[in-house]
Protein backbone atom coordinates (compact mmCIF):
# COMPACT_ATOMS: atom_id res chain seq x y z
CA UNK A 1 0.00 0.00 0.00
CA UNK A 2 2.64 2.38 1.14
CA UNK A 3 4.61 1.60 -2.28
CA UNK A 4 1.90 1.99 -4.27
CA UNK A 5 1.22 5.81 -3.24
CA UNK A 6 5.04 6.60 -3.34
CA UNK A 7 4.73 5.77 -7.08
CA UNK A 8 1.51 7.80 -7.21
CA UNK A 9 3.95 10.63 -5.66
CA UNK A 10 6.66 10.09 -8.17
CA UNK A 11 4.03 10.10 -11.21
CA UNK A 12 2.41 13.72 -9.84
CA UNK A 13 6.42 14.75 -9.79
CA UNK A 14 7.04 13.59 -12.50
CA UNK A 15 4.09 14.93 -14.45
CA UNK A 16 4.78 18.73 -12.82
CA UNK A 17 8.05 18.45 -13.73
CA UNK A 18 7.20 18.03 -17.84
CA UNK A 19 4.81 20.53 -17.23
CA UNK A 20 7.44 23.13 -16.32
CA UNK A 21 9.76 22.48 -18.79
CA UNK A 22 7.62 22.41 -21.47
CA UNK A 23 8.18 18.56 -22.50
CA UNK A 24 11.18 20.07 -24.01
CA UNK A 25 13.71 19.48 -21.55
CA UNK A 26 14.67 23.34 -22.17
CA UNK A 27 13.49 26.44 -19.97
CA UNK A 28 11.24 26.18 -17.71
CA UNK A 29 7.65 27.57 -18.80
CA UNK A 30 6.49 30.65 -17.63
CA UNK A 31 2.50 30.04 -16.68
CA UNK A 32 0.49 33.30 -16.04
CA UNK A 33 -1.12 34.08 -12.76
CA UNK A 34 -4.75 34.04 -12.31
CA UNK A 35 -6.65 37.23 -13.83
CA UNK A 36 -3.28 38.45 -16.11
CA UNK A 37 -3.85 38.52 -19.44
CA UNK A 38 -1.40 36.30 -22.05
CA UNK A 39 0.06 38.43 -25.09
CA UNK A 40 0.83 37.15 -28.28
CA UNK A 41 3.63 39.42 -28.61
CA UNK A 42 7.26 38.00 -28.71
CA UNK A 43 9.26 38.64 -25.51
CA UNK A 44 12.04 40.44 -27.56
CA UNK A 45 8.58 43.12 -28.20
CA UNK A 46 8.30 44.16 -24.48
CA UNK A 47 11.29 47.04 -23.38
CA UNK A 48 13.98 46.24 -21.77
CA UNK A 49 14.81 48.20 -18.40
CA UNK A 50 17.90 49.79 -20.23
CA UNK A 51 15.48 51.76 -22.66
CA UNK A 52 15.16 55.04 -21.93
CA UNK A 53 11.00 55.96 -21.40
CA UNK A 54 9.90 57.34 -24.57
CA UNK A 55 6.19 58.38 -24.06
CA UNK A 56 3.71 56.91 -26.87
CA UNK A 57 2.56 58.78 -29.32
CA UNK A 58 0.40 56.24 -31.45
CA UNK A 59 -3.14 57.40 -32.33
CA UNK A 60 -4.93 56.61 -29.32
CA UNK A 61 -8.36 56.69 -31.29
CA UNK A 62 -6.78 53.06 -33.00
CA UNK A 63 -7.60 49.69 -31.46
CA UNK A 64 -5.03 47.44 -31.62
CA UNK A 65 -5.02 44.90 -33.95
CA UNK A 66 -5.12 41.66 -32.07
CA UNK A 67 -5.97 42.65 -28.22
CA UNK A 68 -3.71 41.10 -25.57
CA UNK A 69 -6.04 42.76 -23.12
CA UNK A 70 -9.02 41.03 -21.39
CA UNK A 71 -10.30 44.26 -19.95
CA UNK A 72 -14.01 45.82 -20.76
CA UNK A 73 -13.71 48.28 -23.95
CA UNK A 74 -14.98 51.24 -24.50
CA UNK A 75 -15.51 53.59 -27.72
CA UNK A 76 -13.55 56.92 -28.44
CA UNK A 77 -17.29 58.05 -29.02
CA UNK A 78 -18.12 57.17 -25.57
CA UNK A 79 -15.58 58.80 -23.71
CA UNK A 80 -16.12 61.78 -21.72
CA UNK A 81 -15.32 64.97 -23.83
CA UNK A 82 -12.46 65.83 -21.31
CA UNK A 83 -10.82 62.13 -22.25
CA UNK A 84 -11.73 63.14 -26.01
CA UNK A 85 -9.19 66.31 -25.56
CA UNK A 86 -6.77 64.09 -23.81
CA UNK A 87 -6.01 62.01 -26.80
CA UNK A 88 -6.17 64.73 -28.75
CA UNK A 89 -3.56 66.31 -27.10
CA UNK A 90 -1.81 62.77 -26.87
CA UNK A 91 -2.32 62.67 -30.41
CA UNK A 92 -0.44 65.84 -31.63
CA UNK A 93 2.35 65.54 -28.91
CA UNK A 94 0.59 68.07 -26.47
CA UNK A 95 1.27 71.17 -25.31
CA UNK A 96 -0.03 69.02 -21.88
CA UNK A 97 -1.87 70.77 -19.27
CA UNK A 98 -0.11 69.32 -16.27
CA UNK A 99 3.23 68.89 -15.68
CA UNK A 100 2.76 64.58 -15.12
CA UNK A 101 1.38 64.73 -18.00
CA UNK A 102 3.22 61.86 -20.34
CA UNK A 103 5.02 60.05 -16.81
CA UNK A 104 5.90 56.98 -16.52
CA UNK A 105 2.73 54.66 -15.29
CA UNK A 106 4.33 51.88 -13.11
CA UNK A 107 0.99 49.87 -13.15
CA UNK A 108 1.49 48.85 -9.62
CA UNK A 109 -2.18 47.65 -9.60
CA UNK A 110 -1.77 45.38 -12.30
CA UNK A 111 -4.97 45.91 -13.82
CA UNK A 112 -3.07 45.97 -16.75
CA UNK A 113 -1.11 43.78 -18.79
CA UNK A 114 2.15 43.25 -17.36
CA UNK A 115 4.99 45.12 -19.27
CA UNK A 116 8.48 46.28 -18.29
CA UNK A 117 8.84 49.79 -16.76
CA UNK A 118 8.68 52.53 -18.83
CA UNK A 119 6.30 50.70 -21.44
CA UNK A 120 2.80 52.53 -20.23
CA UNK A 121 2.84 56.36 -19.83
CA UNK A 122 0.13 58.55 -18.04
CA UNK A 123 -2.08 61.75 -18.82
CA UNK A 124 -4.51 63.32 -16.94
CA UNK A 125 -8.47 63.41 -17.89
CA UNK A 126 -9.21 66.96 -16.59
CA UNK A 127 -12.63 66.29 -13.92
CA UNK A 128 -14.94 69.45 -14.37
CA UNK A 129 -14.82 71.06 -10.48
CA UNK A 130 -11.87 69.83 -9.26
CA UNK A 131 -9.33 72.10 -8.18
CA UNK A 132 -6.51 68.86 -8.54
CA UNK A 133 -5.76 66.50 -11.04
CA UNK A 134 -9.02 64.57 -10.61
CA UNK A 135 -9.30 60.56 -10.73
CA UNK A 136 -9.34 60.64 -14.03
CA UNK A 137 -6.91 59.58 -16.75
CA UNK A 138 -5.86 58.22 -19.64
CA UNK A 139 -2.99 55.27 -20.07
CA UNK A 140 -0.83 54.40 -23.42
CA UNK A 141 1.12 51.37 -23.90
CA UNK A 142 4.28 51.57 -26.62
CA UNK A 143 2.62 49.27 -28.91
CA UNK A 144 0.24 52.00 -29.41
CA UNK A 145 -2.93 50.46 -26.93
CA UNK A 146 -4.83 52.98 -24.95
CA UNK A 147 -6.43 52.63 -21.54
CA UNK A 148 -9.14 55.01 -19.72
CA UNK A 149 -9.47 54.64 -16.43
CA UNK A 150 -12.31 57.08 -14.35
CA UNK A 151 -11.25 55.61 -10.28
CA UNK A 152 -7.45 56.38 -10.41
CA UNK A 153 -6.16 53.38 -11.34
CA UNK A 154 -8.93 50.82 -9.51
CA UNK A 155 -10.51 50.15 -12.99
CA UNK A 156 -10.03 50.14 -16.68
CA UNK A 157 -11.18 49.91 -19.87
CA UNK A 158 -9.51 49.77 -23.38
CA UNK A 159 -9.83 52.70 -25.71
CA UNK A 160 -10.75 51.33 -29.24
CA UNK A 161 -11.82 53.00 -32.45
CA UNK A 162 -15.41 54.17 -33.05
C-alpha cells in the first residue's frame, strides 16, 4: 500500500516536472497568474529596463489589432469629452496641461497587462470642479494600446476606435 502511493507521488512529480519544462527538456515555462492577461507578442517586443522611457505617441483613437487585453472596452465616441481632448492632445504631442502629463505609469495595480517599466505612460483626464488633477486619466502602452481609467487606477477599460 505504502509503495503503491510513493509511485503515485513520483508520477504527480514527474508529471509537474514536464509541465514546467515544457516537455522540451529546455526552460522552464512561464504560466500566467490568475486574472493576467497572455500576449501574443514576442518577448524580444516588451522594453527592456535599459530603454530610456519614450512616451507613446500612437493614435490613441486606433484599437489594436489583435488585443492582448481582457479588460471591458470602450468607444472613443463614448468617452467623456475631457478624455476626447486628452487624446487629442496625446495625439499631436501636447502642449499638456499638467506637468505629469506623459510620466511613466508603473501599473502597480496590475490591472493591466504586465509590461516592463517605462512601457505605459500617463495623462490626466481633466474632472470638471476639481481644483486637482481629478481621478481621471488616460494610459498608453508603446505598442500604441490605450487605456481610460475614471477611479485612479482601480478600474479600466480599453480605448478602441469608433
Amino acid at each position: 500500500m505504502i509503495l503503491r502511493c510513493a509511485r503515485a507521488v513520483l508520477a504527480l512529480f514527474a508529471g509537474v516536472s514536464l509541465l514546467l519544462t515544457g516537455c522540451s527538456g529546455g526552460e522552464a515555462a512561464q504560466a500566467p497568474r490568475a486574472g493576467t492577461a497572455v500576449s501574443s507578442a514576442p518577448a524580444s517586443a516588451a522594453a527592456t529596463p535599459s530603454e530610456a522611457p519614450t512616451p507613446s505617441r500612437a493614435p490613441a483613437s486606433a484599437a489594436t489589432p489583435s488585443r492582448a487585453s481582457t479588460l471591458p472596452v470602450v468607444r472613443v465616441a463614448d468617452l467623456p469629452p475631457e478624455a476626447r481632448e486628452t487624446l487629442r492632445l496625446i495625439e499631436q504631442g501636447g502642449p499638456f496641461p499638467y506637468a505629469k502629463d506623459g510620466a511613466v505609469f508603473g501599473n502597480f495595480e496590475r490591472v493591466l497587462p504586465r509590461r516592463a517599466r517605462g512601457y505605459y505612460h500617463e495623462y490626466t483626464v481633466r474632472t470638471p470642479g476639481e481644483r486637482d488633477r481629478g481621478a481621471r486619466r488616460i494610459v498608453t502602452g508603446r505598442s500604441g494600446e490605450t487605456y481610460y481609467t475614471g477611479d485612479h487606477y482601480q478600474s479600466f477599460r480599453e480605448v478602441v476606435a469608433p
